[in-house]
PDB file of N, CA and C in Angstrom:
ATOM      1  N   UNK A   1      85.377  27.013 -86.273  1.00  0.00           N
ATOM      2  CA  UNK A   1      86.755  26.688 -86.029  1.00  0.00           C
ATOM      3  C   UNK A   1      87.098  25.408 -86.759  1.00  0.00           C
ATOM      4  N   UNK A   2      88.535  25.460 -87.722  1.00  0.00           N
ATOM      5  CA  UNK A   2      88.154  24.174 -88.702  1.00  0.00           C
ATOM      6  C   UNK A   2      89.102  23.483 -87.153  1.00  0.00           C
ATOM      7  N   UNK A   3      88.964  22.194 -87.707  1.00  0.00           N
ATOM      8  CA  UNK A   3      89.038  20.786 -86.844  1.00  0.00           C
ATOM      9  C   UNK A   3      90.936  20.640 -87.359  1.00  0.00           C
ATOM     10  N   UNK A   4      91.580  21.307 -88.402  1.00  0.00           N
ATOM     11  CA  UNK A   4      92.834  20.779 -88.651  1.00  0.00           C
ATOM     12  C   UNK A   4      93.251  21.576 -89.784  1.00  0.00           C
ATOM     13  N   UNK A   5      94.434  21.773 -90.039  1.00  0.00           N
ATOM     14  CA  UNK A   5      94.907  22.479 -90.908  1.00  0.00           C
ATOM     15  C   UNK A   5      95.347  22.302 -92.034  1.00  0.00           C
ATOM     16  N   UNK A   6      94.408  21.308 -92.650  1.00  0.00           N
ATOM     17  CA  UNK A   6      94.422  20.451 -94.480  1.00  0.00           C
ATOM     18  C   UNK A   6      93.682  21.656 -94.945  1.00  0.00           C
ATOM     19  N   UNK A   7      92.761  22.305 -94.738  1.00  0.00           N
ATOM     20  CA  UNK A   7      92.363  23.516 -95.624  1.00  0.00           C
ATOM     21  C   UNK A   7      93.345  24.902 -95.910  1.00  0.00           C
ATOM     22  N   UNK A   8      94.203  25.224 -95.054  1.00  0.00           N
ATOM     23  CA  UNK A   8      95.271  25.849 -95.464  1.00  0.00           C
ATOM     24  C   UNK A   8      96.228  25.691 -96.241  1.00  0.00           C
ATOM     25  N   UNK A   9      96.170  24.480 -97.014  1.00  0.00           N
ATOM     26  CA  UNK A   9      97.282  24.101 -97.244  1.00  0.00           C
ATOM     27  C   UNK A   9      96.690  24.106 -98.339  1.00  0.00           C
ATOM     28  N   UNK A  10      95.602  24.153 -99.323  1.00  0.00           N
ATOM     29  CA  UNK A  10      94.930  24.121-100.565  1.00  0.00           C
ATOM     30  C   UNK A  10      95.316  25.227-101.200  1.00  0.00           C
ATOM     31  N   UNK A  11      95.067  25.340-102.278  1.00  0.00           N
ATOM     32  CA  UNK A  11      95.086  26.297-103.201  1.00  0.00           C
ATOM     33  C   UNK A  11      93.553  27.298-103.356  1.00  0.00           C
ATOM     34  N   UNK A  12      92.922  28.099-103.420  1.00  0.00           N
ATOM     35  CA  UNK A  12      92.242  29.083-103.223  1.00  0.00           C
ATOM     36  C   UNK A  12      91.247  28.445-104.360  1.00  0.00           C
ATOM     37  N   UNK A  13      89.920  28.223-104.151  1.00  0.00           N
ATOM     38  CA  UNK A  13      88.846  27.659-104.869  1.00  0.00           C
ATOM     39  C   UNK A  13      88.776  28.651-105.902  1.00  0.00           C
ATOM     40  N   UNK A  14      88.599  28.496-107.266  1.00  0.00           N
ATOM     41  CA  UNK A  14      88.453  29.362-108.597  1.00  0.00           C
ATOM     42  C   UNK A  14      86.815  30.238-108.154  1.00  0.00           C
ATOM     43  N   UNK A  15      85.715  29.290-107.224  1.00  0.00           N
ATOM     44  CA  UNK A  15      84.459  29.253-107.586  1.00  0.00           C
ATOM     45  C   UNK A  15      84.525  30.066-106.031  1.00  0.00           C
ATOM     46  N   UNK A  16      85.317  30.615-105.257  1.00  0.00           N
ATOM     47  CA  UNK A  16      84.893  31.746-104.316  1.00  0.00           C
ATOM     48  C   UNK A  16      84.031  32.935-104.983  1.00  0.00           C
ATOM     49  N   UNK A  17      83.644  33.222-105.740  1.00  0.00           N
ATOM     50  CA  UNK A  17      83.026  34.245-106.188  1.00  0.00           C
ATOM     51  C   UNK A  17      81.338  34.093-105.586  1.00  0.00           C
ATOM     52  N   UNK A  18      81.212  32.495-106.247  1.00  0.00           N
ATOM     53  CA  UNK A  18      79.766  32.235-106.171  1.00  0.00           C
ATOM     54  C   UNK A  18      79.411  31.622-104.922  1.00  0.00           C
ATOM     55  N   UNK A  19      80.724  31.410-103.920  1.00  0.00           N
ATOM     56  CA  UNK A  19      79.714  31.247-102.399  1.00  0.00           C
ATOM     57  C   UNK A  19      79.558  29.563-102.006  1.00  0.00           C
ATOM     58  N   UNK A  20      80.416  28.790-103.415  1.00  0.00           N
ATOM     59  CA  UNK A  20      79.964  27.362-103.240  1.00  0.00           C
ATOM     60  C   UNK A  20      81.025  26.369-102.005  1.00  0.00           C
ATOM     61  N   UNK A  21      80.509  25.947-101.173  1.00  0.00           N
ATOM     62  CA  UNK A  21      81.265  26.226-100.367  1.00  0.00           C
ATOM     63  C   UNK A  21      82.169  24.515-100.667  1.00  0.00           C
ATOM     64  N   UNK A  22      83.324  23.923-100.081  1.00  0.00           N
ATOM     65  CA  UNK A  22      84.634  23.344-100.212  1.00  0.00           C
ATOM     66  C   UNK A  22      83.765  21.701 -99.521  1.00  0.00           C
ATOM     67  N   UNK A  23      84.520  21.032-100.227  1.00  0.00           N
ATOM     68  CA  UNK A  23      84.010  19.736 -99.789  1.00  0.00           C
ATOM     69  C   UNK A  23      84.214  19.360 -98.178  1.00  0.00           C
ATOM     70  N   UNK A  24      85.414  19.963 -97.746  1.00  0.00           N
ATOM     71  CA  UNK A  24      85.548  19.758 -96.124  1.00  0.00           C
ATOM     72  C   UNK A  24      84.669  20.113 -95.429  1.00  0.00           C
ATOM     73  N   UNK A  25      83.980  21.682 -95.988  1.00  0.00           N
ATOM     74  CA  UNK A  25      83.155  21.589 -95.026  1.00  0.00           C
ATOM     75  C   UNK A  25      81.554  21.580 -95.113  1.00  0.00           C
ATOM     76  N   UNK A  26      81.408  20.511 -95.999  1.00  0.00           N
ATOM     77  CA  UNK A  26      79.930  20.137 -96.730  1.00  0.00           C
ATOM     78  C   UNK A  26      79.562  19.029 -95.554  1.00  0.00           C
ATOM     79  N   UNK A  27      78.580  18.903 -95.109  1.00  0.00           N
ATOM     80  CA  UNK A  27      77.873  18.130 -94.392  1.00  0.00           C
ATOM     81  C   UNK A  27      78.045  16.396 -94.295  1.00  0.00           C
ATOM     82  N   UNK A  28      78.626  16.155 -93.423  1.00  0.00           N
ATOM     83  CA  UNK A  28      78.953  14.651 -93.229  1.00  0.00           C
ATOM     84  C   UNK A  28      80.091  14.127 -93.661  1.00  0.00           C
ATOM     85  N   UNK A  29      81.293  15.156 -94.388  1.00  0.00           N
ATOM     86  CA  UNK A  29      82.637  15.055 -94.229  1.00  0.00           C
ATOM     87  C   UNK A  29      83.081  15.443 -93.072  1.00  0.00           C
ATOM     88  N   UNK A  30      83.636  14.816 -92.640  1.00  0.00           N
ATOM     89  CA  UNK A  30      84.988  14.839 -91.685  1.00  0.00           C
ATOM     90  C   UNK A  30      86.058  14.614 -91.888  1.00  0.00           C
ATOM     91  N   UNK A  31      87.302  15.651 -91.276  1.00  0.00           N
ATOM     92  CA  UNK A  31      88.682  15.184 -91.121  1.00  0.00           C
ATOM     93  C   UNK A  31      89.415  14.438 -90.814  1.00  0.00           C
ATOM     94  N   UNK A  32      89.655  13.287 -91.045  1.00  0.00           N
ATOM     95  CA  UNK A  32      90.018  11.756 -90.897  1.00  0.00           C
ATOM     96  C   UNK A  32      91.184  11.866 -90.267  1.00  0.00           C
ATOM     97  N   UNK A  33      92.043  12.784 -90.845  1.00  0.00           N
ATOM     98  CA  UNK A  33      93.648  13.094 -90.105  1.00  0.00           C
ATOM     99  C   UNK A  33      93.645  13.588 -88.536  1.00  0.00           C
ATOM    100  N   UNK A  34      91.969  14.611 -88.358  1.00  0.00           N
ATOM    101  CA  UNK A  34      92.243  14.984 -86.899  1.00  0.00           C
ATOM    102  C   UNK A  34      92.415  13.769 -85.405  1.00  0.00           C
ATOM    103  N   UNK A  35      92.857  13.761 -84.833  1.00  0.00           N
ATOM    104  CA  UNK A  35      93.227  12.806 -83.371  1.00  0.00           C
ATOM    105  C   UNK A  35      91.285  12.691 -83.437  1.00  0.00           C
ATOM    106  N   UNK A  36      91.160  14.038 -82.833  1.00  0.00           N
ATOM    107  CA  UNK A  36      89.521  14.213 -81.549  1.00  0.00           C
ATOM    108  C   UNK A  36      88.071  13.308 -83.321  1.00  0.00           C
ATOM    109  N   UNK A  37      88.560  13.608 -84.419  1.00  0.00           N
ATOM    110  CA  UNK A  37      87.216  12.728 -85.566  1.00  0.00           C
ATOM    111  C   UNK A  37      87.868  11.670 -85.579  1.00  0.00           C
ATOM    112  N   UNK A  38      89.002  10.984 -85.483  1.00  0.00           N
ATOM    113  CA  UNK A  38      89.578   9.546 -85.315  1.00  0.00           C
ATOM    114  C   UNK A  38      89.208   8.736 -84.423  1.00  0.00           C
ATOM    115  N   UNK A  39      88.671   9.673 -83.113  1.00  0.00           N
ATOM    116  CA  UNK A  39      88.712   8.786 -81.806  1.00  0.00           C
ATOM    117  C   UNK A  39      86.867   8.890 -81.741  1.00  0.00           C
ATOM    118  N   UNK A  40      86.396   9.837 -82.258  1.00  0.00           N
ATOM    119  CA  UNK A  40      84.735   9.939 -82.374  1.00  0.00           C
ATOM    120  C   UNK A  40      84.313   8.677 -82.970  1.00  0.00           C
ATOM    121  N   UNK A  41      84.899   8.268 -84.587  1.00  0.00           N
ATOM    122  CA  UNK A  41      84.782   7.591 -85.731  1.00  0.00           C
ATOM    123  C   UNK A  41      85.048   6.324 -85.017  1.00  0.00           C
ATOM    124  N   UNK A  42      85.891   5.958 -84.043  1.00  0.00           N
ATOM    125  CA  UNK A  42      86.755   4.408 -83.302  1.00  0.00           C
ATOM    126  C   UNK A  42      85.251   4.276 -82.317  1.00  0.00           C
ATOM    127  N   UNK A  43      84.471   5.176 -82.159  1.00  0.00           N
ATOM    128  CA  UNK A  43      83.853   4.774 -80.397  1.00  0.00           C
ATOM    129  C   UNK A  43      82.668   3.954 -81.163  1.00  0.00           C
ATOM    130  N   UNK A  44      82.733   2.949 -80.053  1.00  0.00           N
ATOM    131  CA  UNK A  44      81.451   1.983 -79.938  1.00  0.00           C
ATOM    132  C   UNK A  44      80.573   2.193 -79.121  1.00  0.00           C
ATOM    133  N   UNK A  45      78.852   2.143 -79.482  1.00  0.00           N
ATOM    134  CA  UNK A  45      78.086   2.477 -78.751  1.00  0.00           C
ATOM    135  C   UNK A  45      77.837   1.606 -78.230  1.00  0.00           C
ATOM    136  N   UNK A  46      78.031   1.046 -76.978  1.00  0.00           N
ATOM    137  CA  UNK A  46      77.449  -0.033 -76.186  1.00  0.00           C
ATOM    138  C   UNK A  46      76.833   0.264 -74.831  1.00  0.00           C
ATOM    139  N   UNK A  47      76.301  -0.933 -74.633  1.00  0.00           N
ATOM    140  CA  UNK A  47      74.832  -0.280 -73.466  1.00  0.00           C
ATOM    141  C   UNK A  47      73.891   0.523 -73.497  1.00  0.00           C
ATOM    142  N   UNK A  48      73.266   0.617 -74.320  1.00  0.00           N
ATOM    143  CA  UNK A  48      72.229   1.768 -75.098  1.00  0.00           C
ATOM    144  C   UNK A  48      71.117   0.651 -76.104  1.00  0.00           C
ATOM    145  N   UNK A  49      69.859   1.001 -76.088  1.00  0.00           N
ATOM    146  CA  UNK A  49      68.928   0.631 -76.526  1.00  0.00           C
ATOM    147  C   UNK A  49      69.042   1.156 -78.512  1.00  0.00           C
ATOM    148  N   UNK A  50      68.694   0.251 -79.578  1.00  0.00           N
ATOM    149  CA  UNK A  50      68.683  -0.038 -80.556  1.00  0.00           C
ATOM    150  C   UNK A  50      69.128   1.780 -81.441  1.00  0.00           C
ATOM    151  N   UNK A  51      67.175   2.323 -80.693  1.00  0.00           N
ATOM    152  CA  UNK A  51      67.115   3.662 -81.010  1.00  0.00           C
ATOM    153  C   UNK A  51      68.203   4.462 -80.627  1.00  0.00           C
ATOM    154  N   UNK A  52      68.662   4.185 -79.292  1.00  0.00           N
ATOM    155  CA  UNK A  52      69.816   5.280 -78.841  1.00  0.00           C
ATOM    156  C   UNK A  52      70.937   5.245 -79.355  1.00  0.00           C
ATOM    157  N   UNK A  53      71.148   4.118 -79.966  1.00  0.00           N
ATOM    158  CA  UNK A  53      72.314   3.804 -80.510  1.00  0.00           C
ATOM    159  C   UNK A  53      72.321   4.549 -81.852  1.00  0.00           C
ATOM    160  N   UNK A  54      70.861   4.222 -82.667  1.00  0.00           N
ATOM    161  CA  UNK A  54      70.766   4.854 -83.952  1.00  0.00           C
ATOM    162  C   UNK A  54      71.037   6.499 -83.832  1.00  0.00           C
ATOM    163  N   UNK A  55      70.644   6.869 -83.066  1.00  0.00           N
ATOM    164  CA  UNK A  55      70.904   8.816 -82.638  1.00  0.00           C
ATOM    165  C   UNK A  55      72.336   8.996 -82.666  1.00  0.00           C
ATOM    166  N   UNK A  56      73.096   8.030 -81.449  1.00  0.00           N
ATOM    167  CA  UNK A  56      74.542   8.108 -81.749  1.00  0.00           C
ATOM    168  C   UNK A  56      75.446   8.219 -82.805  1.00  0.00           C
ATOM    169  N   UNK A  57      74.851   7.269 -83.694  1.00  0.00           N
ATOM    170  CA  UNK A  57      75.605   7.180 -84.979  1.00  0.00           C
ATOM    171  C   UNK A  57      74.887   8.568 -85.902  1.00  0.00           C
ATOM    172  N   UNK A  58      73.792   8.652 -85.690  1.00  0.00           N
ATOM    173  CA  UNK A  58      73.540  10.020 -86.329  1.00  0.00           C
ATOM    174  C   UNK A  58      74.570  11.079 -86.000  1.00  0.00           C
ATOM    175  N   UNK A  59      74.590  11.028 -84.806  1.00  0.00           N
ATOM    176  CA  UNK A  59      75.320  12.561 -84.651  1.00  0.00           C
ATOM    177  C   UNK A  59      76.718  12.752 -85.033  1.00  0.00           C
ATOM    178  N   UNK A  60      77.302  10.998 -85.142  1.00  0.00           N
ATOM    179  CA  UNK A  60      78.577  10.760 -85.417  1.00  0.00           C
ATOM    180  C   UNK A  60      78.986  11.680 -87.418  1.00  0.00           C
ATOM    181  N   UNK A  61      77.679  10.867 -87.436  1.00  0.00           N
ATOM    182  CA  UNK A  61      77.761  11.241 -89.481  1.00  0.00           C
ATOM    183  C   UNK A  61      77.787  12.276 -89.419  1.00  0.00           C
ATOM    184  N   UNK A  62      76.963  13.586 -88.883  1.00  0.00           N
ATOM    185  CA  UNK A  62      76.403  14.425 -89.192  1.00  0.00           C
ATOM    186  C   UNK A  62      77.253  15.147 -88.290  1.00  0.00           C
ATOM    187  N   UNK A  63      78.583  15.217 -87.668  1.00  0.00           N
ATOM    188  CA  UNK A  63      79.431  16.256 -86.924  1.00  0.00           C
ATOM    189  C   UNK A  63      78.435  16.738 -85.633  1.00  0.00           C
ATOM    190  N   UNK A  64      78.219  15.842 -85.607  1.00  0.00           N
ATOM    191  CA  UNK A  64      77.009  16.696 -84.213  1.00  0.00           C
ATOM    192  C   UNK A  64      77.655  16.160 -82.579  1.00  0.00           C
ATOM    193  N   UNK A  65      78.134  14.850 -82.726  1.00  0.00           N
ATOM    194  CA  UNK A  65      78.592  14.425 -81.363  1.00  0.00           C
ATOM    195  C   UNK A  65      79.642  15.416 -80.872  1.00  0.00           C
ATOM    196  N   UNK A  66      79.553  15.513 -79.590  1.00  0.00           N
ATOM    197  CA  UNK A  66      80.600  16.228 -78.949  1.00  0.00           C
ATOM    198  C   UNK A  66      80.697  15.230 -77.896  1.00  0.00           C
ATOM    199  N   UNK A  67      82.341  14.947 -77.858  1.00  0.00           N
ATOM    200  CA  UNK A  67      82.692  14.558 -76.778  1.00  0.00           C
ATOM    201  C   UNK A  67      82.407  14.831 -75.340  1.00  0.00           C
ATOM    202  N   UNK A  68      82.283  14.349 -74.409  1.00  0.00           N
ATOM    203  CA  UNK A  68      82.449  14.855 -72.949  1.00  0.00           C
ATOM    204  C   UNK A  68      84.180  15.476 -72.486  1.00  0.00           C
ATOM    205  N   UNK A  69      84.154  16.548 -71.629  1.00  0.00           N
ATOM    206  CA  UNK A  69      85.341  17.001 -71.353  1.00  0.00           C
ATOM    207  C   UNK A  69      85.755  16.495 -70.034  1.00  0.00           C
ATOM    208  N   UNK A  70      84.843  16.210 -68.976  1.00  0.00           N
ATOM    209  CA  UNK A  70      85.283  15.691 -67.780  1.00  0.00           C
ATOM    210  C   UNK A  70      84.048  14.794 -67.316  1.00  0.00           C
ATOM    211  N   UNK A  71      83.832  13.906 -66.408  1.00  0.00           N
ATOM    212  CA  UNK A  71      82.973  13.061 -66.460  1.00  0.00           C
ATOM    213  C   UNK A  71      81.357  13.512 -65.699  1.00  0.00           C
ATOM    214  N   UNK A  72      80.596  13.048 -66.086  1.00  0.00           N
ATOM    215  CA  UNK A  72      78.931  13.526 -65.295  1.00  0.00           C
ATOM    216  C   UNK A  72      78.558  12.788 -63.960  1.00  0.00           C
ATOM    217  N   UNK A  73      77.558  13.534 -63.643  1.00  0.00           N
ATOM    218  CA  UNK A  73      77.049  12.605 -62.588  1.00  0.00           C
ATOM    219  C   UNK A  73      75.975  11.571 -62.899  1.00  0.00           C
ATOM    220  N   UNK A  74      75.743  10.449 -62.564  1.00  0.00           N
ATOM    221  CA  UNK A  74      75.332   9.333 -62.576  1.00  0.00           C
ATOM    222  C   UNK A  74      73.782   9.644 -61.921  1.00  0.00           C
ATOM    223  N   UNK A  75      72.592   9.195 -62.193  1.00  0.00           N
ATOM    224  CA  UNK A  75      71.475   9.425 -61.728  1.00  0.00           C
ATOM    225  C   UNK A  75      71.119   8.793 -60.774  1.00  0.00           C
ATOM    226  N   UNK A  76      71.718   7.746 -60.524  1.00  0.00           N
ATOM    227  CA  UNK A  76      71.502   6.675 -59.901  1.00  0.00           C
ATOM    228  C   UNK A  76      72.122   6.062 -58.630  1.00  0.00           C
ATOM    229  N   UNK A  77      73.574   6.472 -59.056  1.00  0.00           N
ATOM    230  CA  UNK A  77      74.458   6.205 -57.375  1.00  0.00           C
ATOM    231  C   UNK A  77      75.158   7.874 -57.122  1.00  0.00           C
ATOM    232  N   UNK A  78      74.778   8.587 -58.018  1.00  0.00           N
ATOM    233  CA  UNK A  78      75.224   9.933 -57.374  1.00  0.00           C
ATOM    234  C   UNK A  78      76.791  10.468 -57.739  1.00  0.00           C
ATOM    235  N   UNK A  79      77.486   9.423 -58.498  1.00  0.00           N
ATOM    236  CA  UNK A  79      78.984   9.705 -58.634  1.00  0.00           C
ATOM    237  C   UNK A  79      79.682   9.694 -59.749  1.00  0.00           C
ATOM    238  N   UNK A  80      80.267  10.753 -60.164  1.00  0.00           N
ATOM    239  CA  UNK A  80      80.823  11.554 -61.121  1.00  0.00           C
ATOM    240  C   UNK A  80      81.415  10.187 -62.179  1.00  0.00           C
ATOM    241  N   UNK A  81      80.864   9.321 -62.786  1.00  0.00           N
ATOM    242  CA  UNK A  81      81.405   8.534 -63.414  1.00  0.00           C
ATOM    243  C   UNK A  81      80.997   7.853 -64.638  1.00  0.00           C
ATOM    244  N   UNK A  82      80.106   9.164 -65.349  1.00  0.00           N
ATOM    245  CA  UNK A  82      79.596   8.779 -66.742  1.00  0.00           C
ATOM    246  C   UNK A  82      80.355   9.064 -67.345  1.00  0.00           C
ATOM    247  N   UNK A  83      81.186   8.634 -68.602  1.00  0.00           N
ATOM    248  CA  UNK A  83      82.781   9.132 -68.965  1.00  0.00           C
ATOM    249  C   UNK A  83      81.901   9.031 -70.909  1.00  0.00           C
ATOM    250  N   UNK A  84      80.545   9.112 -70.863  1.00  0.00           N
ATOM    251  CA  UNK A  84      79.970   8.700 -72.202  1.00  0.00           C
ATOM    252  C   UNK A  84      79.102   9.953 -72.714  1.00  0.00           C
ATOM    253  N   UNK A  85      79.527  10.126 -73.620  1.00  0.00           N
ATOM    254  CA  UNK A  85      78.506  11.713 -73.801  1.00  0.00           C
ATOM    255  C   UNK A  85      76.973  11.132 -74.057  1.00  0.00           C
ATOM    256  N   UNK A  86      76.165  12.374 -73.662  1.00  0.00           N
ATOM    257  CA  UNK A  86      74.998  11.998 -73.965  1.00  0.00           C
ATOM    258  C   UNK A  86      74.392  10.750 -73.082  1.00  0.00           C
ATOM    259  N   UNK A  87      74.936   9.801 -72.591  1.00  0.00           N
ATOM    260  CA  UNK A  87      74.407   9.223 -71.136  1.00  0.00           C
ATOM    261  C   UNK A  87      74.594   9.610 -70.219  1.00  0.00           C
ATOM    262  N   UNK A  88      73.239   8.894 -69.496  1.00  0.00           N
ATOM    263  CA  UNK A  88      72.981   9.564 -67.883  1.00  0.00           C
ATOM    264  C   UNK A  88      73.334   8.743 -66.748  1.00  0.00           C
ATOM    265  N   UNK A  89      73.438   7.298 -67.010  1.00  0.00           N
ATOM    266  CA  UNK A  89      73.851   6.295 -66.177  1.00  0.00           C
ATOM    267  C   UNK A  89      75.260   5.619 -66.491  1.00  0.00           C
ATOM    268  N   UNK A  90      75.997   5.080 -65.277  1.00  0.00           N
ATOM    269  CA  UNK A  90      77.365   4.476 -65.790  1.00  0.00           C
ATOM    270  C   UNK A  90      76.992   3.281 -65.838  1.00  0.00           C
ATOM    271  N   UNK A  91      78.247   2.661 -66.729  1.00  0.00           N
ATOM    272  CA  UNK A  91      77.635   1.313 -67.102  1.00  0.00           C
ATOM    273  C   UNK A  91      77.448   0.160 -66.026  1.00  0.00           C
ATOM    274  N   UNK A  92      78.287   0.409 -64.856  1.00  0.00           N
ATOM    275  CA  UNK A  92      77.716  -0.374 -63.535  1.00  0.00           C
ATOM    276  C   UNK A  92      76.233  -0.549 -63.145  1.00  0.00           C
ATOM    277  N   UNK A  93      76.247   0.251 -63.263  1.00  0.00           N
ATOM    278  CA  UNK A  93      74.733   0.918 -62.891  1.00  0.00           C
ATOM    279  C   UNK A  93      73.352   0.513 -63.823  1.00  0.00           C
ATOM    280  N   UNK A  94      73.688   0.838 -65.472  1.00  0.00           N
ATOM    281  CA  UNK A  94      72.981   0.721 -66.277  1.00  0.00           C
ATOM    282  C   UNK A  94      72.847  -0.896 -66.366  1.00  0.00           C
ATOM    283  N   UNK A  95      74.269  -1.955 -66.201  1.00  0.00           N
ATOM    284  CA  UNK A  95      74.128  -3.019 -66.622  1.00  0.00           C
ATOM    285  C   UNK A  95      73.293  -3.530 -65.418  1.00  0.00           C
ATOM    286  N   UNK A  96      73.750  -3.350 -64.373  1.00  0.00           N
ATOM    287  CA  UNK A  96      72.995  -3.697 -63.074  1.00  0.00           C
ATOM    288  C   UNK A  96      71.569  -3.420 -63.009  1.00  0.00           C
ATOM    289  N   UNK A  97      70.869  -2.761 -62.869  1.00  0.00           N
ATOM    290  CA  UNK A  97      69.520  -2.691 -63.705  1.00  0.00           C
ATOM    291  C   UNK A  97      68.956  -3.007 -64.761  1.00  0.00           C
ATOM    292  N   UNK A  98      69.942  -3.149 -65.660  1.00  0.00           N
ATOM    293  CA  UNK A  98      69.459  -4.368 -67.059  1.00  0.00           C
ATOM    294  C   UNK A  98      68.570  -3.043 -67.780  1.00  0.00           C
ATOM    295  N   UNK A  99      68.676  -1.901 -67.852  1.00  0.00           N
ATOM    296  CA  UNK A  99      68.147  -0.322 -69.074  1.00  0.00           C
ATOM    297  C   UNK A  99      69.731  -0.376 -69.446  1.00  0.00           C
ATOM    298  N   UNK A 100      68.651   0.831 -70.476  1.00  0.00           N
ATOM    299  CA  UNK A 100      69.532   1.994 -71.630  1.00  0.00           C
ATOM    300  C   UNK A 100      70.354   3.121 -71.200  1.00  0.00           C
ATOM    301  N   UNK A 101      71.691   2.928 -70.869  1.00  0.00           N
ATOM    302  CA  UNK A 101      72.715   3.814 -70.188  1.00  0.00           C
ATOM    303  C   UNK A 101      72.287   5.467 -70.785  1.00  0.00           C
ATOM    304  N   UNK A 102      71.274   5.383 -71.940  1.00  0.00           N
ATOM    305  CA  UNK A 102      71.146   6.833 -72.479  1.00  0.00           C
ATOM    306  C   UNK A 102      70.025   7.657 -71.940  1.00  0.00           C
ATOM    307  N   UNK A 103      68.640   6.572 -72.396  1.00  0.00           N
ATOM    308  CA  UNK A 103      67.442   6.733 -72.146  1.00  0.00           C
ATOM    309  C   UNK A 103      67.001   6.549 -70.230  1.00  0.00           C
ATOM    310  N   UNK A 104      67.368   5.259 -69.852  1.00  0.00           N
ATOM    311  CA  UNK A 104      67.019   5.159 -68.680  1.00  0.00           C
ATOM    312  C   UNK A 104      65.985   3.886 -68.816  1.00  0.00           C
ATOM    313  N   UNK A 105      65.326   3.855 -70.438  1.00  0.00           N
ATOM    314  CA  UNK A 105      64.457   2.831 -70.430  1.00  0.00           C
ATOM    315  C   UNK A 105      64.431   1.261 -70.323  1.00  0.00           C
ATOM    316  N   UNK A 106      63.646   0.295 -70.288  1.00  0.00           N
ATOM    317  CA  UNK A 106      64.286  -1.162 -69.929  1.00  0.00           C
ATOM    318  C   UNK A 106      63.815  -2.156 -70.999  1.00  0.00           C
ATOM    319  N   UNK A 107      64.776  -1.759 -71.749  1.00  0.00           N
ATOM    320  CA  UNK A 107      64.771  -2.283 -73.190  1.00  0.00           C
ATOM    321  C   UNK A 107      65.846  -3.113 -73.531  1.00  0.00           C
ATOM    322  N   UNK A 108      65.535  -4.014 -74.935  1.00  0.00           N
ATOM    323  CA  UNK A 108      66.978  -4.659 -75.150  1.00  0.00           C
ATOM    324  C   UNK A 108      68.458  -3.553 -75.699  1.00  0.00           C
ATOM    325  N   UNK A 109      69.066  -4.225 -75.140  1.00  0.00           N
ATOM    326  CA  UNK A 109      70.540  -3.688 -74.928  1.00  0.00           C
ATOM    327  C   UNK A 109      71.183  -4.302 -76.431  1.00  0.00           C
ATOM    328  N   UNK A 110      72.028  -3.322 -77.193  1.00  0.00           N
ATOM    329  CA  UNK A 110      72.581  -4.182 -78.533  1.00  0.00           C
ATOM    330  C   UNK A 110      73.813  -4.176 -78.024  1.00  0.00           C
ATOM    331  N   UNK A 111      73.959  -5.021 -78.227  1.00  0.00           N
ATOM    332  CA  UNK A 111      75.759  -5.630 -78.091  1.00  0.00           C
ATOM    333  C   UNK A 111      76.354  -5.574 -79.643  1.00  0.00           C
ATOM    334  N   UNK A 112      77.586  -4.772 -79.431  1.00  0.00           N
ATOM    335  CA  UNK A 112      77.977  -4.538 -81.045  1.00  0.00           C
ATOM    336  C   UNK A 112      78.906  -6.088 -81.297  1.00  0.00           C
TER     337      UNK A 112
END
């Protein structure tokens, strides 16, 4: 499903014959115009250990992050208030224990 409707609006690649496929949707482009890759591209990873952070930004490059749609449960106090994809603890929680809101581990924290 494309992300926005800048590929419709192109003119028909000469090189459809041979299968080569369009720069939009070559690996680690993203649609800059869409709202949901604007607001992916804006997020800061904070409260997360060095490594977790590095995964984050991986998945960011590489179209892999998916947002959260409604919020998770928390491992720790039990209540629906991880609003961060891919973490398991809220940041009350995570900072209050002094770990990695991702991992769980008790490591240094990068502050962006």
């Amino acid at each position: 499903m494309k992300c926005c409707l800048v590929s419709s609006l192109l003119p028909p690649s000469p090189l459809f014959l041979f299968h080569i496929p369009r720069l939009e949707v070559q690996l680690g482009n993203t649609c800059l115009t869409c709202p949901r890759s604007w607001k992916i591209n804006q997020k800061l990873h904070d409260g997360v250990c060095q490594r977790c952070k590095e995964v984050l930004e991986w998945r960011v490059k590489y179209n892999k992050y998916k947002p959260l749609s409604k919020p998770k449960k928390c491992v720790k106090c039990l209540q629906k208030t991880v609003k961060d994809s891919y973490h398991i603890m809220c940041r009350p929680c995570a900072s209050e224990l002094e770990v990695c809101a991702k991992c769980g581990k008790k490591e240094d924290i990068v502050i962006p």
